[in-house]
PDB file of N, CA and C in Angstrom:
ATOM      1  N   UNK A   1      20.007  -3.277 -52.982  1.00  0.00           N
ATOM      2  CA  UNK A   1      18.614  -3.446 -52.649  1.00  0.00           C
ATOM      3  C   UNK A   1      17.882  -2.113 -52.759  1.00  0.00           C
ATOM      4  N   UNK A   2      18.678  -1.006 -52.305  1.00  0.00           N
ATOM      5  CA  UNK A   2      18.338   0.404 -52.273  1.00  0.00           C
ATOM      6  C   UNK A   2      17.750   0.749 -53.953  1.00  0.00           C
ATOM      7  N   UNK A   3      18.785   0.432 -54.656  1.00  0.00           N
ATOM      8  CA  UNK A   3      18.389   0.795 -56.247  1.00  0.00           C
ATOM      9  C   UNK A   3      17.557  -0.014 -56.949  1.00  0.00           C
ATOM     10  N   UNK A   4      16.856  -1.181 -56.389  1.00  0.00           N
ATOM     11  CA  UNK A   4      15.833  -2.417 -56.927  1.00  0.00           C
ATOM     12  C   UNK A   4      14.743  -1.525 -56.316  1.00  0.00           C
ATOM     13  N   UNK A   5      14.379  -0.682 -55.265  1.00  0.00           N
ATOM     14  CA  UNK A   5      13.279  -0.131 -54.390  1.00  0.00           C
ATOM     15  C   UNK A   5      13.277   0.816 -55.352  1.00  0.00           C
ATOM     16  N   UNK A   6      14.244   1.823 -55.781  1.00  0.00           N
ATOM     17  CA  UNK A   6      13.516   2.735 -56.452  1.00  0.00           C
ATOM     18  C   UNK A   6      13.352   2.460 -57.460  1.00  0.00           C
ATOM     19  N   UNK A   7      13.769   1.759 -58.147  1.00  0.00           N
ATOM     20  CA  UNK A   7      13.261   1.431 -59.632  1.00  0.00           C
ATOM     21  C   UNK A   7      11.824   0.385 -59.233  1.00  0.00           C
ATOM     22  N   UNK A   8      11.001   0.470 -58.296  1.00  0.00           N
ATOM     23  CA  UNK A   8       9.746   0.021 -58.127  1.00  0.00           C
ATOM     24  C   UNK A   8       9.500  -1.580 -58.200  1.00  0.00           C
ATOM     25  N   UNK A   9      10.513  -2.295 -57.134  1.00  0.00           N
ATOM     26  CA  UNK A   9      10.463  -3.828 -56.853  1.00  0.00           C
ATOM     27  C   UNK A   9       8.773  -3.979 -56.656  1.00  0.00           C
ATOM     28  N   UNK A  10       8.698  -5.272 -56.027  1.00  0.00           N
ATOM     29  CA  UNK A  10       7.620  -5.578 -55.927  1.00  0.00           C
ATOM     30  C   UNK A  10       6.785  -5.535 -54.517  1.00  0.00           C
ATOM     31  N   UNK A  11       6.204  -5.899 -53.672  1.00  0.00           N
ATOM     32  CA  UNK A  11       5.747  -5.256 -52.176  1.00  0.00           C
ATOM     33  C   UNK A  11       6.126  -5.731 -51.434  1.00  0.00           C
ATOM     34  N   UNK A  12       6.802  -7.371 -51.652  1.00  0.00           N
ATOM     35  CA  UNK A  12       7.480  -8.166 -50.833  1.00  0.00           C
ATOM     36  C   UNK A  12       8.800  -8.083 -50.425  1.00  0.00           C
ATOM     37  N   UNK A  13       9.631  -7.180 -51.459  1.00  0.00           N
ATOM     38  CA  UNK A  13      10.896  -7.054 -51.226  1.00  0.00           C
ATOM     39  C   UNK A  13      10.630  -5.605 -50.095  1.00  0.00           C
ATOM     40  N   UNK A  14       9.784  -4.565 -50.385  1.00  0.00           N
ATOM     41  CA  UNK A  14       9.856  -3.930 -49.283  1.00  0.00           C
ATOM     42  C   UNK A  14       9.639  -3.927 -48.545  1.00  0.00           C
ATOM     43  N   UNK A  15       8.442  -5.350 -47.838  1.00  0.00           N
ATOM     44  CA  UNK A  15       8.426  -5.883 -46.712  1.00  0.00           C
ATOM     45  C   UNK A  15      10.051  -6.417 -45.902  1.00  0.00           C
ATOM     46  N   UNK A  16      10.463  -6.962 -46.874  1.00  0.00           N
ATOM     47  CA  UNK A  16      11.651  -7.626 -46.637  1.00  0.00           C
ATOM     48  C   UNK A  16      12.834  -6.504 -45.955  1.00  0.00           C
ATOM     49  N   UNK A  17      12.967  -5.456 -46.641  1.00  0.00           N
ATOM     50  CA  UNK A  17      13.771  -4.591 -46.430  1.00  0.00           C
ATOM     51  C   UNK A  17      13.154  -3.685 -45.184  1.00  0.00           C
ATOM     52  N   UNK A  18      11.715  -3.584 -44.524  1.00  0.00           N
ATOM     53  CA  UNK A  18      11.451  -3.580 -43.453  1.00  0.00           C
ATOM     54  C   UNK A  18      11.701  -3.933 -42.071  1.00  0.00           C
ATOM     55  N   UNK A  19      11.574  -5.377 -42.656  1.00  0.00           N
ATOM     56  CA  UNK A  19      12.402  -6.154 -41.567  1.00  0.00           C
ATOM     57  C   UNK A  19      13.712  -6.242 -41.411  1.00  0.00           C
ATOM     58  N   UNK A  20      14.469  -5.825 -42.240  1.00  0.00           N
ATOM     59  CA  UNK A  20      15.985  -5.897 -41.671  1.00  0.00           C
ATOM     60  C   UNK A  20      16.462  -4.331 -40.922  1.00  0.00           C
ATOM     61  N   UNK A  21      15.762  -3.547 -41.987  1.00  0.00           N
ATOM     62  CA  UNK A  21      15.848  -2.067 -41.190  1.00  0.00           C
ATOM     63  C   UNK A  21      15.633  -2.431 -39.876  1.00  0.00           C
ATOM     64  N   UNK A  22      14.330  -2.951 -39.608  1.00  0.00           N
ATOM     65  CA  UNK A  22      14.250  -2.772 -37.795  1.00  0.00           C
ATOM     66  C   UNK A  22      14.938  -4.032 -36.938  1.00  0.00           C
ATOM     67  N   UNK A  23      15.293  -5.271 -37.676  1.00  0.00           N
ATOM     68  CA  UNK A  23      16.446  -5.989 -36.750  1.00  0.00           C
ATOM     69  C   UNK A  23      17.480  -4.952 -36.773  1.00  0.00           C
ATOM     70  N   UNK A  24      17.994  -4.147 -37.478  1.00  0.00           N
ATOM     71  CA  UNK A  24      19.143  -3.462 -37.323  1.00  0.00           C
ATOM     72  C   UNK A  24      19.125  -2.698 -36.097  1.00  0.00           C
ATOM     73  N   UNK A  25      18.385  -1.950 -36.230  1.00  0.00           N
ATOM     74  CA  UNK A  25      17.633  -0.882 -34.894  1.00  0.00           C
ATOM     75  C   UNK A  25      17.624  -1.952 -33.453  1.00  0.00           C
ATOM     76  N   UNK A  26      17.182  -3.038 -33.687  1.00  0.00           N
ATOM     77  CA  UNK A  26      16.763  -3.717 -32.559  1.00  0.00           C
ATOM     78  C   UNK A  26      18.304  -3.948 -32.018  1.00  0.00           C
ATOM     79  N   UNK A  27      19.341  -4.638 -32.745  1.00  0.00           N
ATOM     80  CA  UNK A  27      20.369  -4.743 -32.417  1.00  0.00           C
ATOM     81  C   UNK A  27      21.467  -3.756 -31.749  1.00  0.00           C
ATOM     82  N   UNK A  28      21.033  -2.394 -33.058  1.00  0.00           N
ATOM     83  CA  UNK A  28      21.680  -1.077 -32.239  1.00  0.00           C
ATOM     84  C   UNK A  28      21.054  -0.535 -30.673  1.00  0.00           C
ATOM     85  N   UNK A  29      20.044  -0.933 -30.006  1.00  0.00           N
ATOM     86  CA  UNK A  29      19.144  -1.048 -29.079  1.00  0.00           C
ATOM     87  C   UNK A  29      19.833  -2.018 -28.182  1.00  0.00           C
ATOM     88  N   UNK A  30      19.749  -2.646 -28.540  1.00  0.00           N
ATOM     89  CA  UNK A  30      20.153  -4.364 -27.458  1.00  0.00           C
ATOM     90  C   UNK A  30      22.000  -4.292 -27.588  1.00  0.00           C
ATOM     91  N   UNK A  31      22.575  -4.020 -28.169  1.00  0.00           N
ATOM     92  CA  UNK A  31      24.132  -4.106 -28.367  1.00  0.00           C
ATOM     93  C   UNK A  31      24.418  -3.452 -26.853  1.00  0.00           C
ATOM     94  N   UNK A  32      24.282  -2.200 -26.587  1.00  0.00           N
ATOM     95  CA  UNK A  32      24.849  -1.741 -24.914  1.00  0.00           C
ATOM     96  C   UNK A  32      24.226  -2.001 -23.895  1.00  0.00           C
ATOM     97  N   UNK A  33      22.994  -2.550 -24.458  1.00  0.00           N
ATOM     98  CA  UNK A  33      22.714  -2.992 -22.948  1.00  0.00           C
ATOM     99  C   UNK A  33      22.895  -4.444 -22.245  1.00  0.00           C
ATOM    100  N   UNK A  34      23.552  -5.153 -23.841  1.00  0.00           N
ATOM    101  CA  UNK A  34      23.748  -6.945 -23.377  1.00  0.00           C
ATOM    102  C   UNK A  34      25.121  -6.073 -22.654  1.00  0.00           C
ATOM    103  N   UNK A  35      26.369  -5.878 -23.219  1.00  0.00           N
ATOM    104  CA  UNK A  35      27.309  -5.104 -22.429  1.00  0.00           C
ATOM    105  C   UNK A  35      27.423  -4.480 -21.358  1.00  0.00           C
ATOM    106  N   UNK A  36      26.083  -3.714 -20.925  1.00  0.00           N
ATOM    107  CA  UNK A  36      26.126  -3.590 -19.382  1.00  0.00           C
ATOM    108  C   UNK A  36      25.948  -4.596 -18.495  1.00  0.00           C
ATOM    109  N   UNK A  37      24.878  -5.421 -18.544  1.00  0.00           N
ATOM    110  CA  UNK A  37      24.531  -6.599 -18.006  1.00  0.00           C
ATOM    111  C   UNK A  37      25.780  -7.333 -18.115  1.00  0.00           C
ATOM    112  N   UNK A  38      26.786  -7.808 -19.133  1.00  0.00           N
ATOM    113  CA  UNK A  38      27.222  -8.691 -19.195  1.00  0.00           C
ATOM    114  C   UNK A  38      28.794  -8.075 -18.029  1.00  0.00           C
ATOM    115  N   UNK A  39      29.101  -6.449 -18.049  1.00  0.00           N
ATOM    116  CA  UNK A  39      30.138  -5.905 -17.105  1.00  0.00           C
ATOM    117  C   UNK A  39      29.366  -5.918 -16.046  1.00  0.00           C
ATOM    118  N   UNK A  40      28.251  -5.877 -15.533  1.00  0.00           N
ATOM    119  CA  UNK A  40      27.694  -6.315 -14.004  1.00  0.00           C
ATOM    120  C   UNK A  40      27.722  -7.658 -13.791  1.00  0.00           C
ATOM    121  N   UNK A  41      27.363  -8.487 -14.161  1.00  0.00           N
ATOM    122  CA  UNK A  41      28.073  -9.911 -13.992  1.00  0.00           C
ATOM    123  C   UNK A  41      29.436 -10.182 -14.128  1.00  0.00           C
ATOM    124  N   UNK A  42      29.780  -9.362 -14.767  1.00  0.00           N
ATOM    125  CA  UNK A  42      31.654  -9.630 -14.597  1.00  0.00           C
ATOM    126  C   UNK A  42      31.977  -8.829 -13.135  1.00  0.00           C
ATOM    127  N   UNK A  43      31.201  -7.740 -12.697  1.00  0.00           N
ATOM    128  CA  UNK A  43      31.857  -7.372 -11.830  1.00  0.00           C
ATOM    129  C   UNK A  43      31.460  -7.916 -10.695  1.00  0.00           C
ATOM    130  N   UNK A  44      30.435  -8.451 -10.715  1.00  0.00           N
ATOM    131  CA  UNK A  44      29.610  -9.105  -9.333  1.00  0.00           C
ATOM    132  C   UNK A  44      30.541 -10.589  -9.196  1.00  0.00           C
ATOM    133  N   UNK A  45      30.900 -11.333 -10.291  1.00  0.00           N
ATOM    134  CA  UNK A  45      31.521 -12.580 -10.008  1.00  0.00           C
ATOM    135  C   UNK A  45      32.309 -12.236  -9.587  1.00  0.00           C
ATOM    136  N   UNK A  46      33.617 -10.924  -9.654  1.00  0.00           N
ATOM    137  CA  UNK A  46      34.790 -10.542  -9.222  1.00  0.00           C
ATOM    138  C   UNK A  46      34.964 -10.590  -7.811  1.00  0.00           C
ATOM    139  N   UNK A  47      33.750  -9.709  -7.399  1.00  0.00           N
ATOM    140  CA  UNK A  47      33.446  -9.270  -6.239  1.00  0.00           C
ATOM    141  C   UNK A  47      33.127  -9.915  -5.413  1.00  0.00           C
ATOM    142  N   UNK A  48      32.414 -11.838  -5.829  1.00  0.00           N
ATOM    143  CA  UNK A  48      31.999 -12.659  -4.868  1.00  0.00           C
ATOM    144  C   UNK A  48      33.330 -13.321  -4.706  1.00  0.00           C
ATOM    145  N   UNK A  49      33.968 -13.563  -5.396  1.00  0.00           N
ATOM    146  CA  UNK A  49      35.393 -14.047  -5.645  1.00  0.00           C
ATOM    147  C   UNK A  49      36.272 -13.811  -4.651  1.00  0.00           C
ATOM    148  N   UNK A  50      36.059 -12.477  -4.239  1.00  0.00           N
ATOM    149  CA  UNK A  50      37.357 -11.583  -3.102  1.00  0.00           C
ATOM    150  C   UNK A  50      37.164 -11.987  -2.264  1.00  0.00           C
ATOM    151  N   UNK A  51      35.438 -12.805  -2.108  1.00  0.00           N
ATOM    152  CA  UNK A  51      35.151 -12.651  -0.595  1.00  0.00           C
ATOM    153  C   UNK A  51      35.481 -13.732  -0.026  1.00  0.00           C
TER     154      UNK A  51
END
């Protein structure tokens, strides 16, 4: 996709390639923090568990 951009695609494909750049970002963003949330609910169920 990289080598269709520089050889001068058309405006839609670099829209296109916009949007995946920043789902990527969004994901690298959201990836540790579903993981924290999801080890505080693991640890809170643990913890109601003992009791």
């Amino acid at each position: 996709m990289t080598t269709m951009l520089a050889h001068g695609a058309s405006g839609w494909l670099n829209l296109l390639m916009f949007v995946c750049v920043r789902l990527g970002f969004n994901m690298l963003r959201l990836g540790p923090i579903g993981i924290v949330l999801l080890l505080r609910i693991r640890a809170g169920s643990s913890h109601a568990a003992a009791r």
